[in-house]
Protein backbone atom coordinates (compact mmCIF):
# COMPACT_ATOMS: atom_id res chain seq x y z
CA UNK A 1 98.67 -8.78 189.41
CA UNK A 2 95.99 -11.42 188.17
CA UNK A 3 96.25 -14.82 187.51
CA UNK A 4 95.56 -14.69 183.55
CA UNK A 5 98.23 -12.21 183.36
CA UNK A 6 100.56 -14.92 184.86
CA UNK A 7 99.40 -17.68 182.46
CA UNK A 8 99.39 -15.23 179.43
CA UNK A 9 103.09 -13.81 180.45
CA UNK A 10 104.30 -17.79 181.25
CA UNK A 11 102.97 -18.88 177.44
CA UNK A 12 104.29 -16.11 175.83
CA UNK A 13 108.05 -16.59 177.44
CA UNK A 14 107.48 -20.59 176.40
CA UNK A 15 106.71 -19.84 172.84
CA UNK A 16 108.97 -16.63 172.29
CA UNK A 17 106.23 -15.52 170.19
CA UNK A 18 102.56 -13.62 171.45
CA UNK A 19 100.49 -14.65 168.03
CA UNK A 20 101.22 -18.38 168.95
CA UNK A 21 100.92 -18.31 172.78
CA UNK A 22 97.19 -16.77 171.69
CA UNK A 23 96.28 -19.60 169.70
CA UNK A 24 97.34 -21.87 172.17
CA UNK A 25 95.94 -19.77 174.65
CA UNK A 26 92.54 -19.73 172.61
CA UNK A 27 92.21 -15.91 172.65
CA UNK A 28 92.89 -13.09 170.47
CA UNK A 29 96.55 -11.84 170.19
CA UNK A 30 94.98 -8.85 171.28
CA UNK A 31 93.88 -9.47 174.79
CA UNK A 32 97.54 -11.24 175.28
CA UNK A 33 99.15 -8.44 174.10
CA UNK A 34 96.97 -5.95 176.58
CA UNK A 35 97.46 -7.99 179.53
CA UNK A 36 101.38 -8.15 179.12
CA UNK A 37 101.36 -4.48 178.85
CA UNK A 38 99.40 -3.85 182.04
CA UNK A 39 101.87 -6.33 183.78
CA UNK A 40 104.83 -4.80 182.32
CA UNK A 41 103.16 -1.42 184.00
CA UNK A 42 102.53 -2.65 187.14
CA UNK A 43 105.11 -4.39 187.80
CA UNK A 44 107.46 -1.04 186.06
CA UNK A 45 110.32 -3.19 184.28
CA UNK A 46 109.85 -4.49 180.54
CA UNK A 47 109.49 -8.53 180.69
CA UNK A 48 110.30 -9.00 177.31
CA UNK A 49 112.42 -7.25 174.75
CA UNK A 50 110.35 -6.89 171.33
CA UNK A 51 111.92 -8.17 167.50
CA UNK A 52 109.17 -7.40 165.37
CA UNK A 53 106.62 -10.83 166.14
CA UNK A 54 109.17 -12.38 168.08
CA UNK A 55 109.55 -11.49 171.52
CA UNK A 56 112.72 -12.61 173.82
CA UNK A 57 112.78 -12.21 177.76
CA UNK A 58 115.03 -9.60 179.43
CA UNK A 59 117.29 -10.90 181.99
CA UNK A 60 114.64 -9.56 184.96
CA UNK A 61 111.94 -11.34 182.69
CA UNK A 62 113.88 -14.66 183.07
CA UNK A 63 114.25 -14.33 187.24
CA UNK A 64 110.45 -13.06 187.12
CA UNK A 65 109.46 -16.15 184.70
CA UNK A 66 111.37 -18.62 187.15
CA UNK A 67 109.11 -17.36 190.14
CA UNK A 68 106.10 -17.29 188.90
CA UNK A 69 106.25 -20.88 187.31
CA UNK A 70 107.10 -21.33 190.76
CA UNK A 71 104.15 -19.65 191.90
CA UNK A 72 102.01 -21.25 189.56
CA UNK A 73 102.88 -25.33 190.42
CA UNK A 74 101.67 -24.04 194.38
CA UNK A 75 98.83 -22.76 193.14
CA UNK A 76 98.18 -25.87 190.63
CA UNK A 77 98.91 -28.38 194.02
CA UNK A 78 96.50 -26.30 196.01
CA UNK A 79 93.62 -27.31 193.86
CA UNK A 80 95.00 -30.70 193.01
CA UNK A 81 95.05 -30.70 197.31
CA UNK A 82 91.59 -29.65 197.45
CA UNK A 83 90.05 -32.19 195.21
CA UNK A 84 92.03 -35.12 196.06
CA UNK A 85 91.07 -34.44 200.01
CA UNK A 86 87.22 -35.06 198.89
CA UNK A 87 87.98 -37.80 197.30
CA UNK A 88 91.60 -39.53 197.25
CA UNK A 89 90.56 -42.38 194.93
CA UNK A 90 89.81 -39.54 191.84
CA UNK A 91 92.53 -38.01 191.95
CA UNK A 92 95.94 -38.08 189.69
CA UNK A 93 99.88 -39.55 190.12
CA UNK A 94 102.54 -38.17 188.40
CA UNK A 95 105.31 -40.76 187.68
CA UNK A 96 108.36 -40.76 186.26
CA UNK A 97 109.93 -44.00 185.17
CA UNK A 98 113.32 -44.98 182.55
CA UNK A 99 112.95 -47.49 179.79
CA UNK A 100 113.97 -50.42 181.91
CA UNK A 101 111.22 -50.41 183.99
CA UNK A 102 108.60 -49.44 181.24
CA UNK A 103 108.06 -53.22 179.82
CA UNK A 104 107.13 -54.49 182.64
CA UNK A 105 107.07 -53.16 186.52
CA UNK A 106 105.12 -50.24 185.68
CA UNK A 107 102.28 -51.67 183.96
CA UNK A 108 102.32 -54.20 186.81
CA UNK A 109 101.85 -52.35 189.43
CA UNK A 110 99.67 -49.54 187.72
CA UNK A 111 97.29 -52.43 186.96
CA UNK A 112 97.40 -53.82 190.52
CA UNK A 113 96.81 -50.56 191.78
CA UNK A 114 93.85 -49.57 189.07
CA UNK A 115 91.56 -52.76 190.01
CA UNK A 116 91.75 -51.16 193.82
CA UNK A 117 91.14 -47.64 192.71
CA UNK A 118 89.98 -47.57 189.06
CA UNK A 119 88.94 -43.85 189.18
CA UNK A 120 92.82 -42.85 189.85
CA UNK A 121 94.41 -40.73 186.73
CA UNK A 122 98.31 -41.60 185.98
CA UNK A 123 100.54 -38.96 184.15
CA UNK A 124 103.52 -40.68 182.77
CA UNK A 125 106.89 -39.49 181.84
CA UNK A 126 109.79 -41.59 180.97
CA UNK A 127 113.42 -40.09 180.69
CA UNK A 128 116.52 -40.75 181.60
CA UNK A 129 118.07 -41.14 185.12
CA UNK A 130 119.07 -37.76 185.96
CA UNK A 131 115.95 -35.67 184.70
CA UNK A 132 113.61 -38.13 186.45
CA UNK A 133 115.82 -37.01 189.44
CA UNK A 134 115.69 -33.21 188.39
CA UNK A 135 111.63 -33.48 187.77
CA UNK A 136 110.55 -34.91 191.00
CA UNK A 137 112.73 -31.93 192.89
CA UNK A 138 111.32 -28.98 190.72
CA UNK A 139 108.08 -30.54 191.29
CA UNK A 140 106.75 -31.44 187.57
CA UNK A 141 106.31 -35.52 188.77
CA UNK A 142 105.21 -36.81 191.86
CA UNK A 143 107.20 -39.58 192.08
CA UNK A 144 110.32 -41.64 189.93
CA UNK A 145 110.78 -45.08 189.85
CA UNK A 146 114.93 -45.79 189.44
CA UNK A 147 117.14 -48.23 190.01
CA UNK A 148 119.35 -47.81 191.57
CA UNK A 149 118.29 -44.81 194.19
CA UNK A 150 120.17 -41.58 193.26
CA UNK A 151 122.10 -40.06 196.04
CA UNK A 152 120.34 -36.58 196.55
CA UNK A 153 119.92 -33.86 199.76
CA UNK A 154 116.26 -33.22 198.01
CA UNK A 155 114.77 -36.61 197.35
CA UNK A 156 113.70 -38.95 199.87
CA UNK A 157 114.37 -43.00 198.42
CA UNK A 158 112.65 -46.34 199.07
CA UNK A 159 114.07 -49.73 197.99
CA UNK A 160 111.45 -51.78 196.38
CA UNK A 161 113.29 -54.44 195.19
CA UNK A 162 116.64 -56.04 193.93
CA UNK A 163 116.69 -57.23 190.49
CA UNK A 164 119.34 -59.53 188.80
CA UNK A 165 121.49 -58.73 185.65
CA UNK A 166 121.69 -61.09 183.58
CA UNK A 167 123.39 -61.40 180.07
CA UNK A 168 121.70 -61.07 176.53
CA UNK A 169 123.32 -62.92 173.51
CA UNK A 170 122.67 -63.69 170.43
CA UNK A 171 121.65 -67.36 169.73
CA UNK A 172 124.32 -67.90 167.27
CA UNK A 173 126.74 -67.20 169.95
CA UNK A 174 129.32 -69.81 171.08
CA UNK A 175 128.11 -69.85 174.28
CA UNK A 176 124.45 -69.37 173.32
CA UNK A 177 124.00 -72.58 175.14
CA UNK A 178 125.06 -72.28 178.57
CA UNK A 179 122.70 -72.80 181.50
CA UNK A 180 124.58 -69.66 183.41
CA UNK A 181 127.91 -67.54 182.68
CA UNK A 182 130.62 -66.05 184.76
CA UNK A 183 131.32 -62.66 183.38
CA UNK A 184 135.30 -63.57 182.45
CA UNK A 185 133.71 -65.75 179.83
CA UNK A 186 132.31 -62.64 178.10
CA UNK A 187 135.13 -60.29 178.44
CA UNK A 188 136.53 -60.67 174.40
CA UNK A 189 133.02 -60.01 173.55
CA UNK A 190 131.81 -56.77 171.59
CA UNK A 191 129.55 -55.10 174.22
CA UNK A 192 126.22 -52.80 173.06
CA UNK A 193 125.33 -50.59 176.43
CA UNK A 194 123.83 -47.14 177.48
CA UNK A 195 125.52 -44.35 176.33
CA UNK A 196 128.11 -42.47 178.91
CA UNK A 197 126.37 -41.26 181.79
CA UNK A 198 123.71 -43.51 181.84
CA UNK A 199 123.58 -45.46 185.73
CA UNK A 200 123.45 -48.63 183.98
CA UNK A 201 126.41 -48.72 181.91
CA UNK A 202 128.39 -47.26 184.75
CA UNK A 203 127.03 -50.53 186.53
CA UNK A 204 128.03 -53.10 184.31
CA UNK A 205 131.82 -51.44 183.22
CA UNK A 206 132.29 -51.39 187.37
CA UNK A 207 131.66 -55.19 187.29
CA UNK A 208 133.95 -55.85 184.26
CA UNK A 209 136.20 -53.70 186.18
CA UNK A 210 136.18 -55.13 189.32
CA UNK A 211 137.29 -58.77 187.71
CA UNK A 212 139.72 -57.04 185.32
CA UNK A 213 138.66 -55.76 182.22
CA UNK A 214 137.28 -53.21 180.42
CA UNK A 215 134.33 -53.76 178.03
CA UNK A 216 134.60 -53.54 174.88
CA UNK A 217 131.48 -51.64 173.47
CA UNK A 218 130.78 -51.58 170.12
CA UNK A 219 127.43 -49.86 169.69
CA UNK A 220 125.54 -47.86 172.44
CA UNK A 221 121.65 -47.45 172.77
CA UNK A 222 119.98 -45.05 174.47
CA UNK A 223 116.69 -47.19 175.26
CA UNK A 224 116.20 -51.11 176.55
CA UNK A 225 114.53 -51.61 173.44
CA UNK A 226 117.30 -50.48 170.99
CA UNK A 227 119.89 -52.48 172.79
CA UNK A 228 117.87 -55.63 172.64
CA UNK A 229 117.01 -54.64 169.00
CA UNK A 230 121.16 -54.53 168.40
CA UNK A 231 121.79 -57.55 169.75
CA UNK A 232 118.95 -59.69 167.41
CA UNK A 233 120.83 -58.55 165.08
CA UNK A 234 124.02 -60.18 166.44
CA UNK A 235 125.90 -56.87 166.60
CA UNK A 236 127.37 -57.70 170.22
CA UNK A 237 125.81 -58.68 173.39
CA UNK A 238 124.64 -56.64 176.51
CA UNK A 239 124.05 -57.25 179.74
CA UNK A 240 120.46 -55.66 181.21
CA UNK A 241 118.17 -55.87 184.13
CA UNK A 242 116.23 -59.49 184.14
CA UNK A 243 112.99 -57.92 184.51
CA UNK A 244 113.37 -55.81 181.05
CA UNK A 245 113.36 -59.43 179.44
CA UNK A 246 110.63 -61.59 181.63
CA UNK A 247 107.99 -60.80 178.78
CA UNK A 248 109.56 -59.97 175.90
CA UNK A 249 113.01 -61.75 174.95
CA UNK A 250 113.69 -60.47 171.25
CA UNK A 251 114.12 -63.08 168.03
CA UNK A 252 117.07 -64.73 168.16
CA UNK A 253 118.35 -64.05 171.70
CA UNK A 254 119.06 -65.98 174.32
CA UNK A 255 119.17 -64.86 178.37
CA UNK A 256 121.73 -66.53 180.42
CA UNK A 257 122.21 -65.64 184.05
CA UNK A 258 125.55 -63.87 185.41
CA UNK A 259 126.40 -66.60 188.60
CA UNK A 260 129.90 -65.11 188.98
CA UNK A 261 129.97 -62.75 190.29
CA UNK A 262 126.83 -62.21 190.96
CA UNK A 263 125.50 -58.10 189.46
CA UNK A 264 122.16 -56.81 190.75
CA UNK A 265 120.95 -53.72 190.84
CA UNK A 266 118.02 -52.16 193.39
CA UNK A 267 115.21 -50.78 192.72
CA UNK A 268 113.40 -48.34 194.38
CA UNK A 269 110.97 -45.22 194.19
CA UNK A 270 111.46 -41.30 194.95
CA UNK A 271 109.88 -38.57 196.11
CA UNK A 272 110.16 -35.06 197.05
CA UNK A 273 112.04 -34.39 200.72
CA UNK A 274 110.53 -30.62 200.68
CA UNK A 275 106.95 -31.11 199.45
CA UNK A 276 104.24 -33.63 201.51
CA UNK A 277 102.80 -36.14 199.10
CA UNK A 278 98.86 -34.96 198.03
CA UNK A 279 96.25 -37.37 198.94
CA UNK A 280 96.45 -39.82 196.00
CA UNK A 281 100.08 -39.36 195.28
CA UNK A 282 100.46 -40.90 199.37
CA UNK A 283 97.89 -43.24 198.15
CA UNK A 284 99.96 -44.65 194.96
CA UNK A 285 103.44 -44.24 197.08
CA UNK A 286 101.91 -46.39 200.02
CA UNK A 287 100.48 -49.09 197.74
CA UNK A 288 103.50 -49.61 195.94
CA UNK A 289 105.76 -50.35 199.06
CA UNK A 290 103.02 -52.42 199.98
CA UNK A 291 102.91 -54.41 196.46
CA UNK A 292 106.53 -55.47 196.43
CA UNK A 293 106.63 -56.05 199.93
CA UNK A 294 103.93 -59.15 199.58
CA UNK A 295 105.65 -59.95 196.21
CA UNK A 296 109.12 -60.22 198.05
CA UNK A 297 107.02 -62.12 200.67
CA UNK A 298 105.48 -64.02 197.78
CA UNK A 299 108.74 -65.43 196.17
CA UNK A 300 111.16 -66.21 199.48
C-alpha cells in the first residue's frame, strides 16, 4: 500500500466522484483510476461501489476511509513534528475560536504573540461551541478558545479569564440611560439570543431563570454580529459577553452593565488530552496562559 494510493482513495471518497478528485488532485483521471484499482486488489474488497461517473463507498470502504484519514493526520503531525523541532518559531497553530471571541481576544493575542515570533503560521477556524470541541479531539485544530470550558474525558481546559455580561439595548430604549441594570428590570423585554443549543443562550435563560423568569426571545442569531445587527435595529435587546463590544458597539446601541446579579462567563483554552502539543502549538498554548496571566496581573 503506498501513500498516493491513500491520498488518491481519501479524495475520491470526499468528492464521490474520480474525474473531480483528479482535477483537484492535478493528475489525469487515469492514474486515479489505476491506483484505486491496484488498492482495491491488494487490499481484495471493492472500496467503492461504481454508478456510471459517480462513485459511492461500500460500507468496508467507509471503516477503511475512517482509518486511513486517521492514518494520514499521524503521518501529517510527524512532519509538522519534524520541522517545528528545527525550528519552533516557523512553524504553524491551528485554532479554533466562536464568534464572540473573534472581534477582539483573538486578534489580541495573535498580534501579541506575532511581534515575539513573526515567522509563526496561524490556521483559523471559527464554529460553533460543540464542533470546536469535536475538532480539537479528532485532531483537525490544535487548540479552541471557548468560554465557558466544555466538560469533556478527551480535552484538557485552562481558564484564561472571566469576562462580564453585560446588556445591549437600543438607545431609544426607556432605560437606554441607566448607568447599570439589574436583570428584573429587563424581564418584559423582547430578547434576540443564540439559537437553542448554543452555551450562551443556555447562560443567560439560567440567569433569567434563577431570578424568575423566562426570556422572552423574539429573534435568534446565530453570530455576535447578527445579534448586535438586530438590536440597531431596535428589534429587542440581548445580553452578550463585554469583550464582543469593547471595540465595536453598533449605531444606536447602548451597553449597560448587569450589577444584579452579577452574570460572567470564563474563558479559557483547550487542547487535546491524548495527543502532546507539537513544538509551536506548546509554544502558542504557553504564551497565551502567560498573556492573560500579566493582563489579569495588569488590571487588579
Amino acid at each position: 500500500m503506498e501513500l498516493r494510493q491513500i491520498q488518491y482513495f481519501i479524495e475520491v471518497a470526499k468528492r464521490e466522484h474520480v474525474t473531480e478528485a483528479a482535477l483537484s488532485l492535478h493528475v489525469a483521471q487515469s492514474a486515479v483510476s489505476r491506483q484505486i484499482f491496484n488498492l482495491e486488489s491488494e487490499l481484495g474488497v471493492d472500496l467503492f461501489i461504481r454508478d456510471g461517473r459517480n462513485v459511492r463507498l461500500t460500507p468496508i470502504g467507509k471503516i477503511f476511509l475512517n482509518h486511513m484519514e486517521q492514518a494520514m493526520k499521524v503521518i501529517e503531525n510527524a512532519k509538522r513534528e519534524v520541522e517545528e523541532y528545527r525550528d519552533p518559531e516557523k512553524g504553524v497553530v491551528r485554532i479554533g475560536f466562536p464568534s464572540s471571541l473573534a472581534h477582539y481576544t483573538l486578534p489580541t493575542v495573535i498580534s501579541a504573540f506575532r511581534e515575539k515570533y513573526p515567522e509563526v503560521k496561524f490556521h483559523l477556524k471559527q464554529g460553533s461551541y460543540r464542533d470546536l470541541t469535536d475538532n480539537v479531539v479528532k485532531g483537525d485544530i490544535d487548540m479552541a478558545l471557548l468560554g465557558p470550558l466544555p466538560k469533556h474525558d478527551k480535552v484538557k481546559g485552562t481558564i484564561l479569564f472571566t469576562e462580564k455580561i453585560v446588556a445591549l439595548l437600543p438607545m431609544n430604549h426607556p432605560l437606554a440611560g441607566k448607568r447599570e441594570l439589574s436583570l428584573s428590570q429587563l424581564q418584559n423585554d423582547s430578547f434576540i439570543l443564540f439559537p437553542n443549543g448554543y452555551v450562551l443562550r443556555d447562560l443567560i435563560v439560567n440567569a433569567c431563570q434563577q431570578i424568575g423568569f423566562k426570556p422572552q426571545v423574539s429573534f435568534e442569531g446565530e453570530d455576535i454580529d447578527s445579534i448586535k445587527g438586530l438590536v440597531s435595529a431596535g428589534l429587542g435587546i440581548t445580553l452578550i459577553p463585554e469583550i464582543t463590544v469593547v471595540d465595536c458597539l453598533p449605531r444606536s446601541t447602548v451597553m449597560i452593565p448587569i450589577v444584579e446579579p452579577r452574570v460572567t462567563r470564563s474563558v479559557g483554552v483547550i487542547i487535546p488530552k491524548e495527543r502532546q502539543l507539537l513544538p509551536t502549538e506548546r509554544l502558542f498554548y504557553e504564551f497565551l496562559k502567560e498573556f492573560f496571566y500579566m493582563l489579569d496581573s495588569y488590571q487588579r
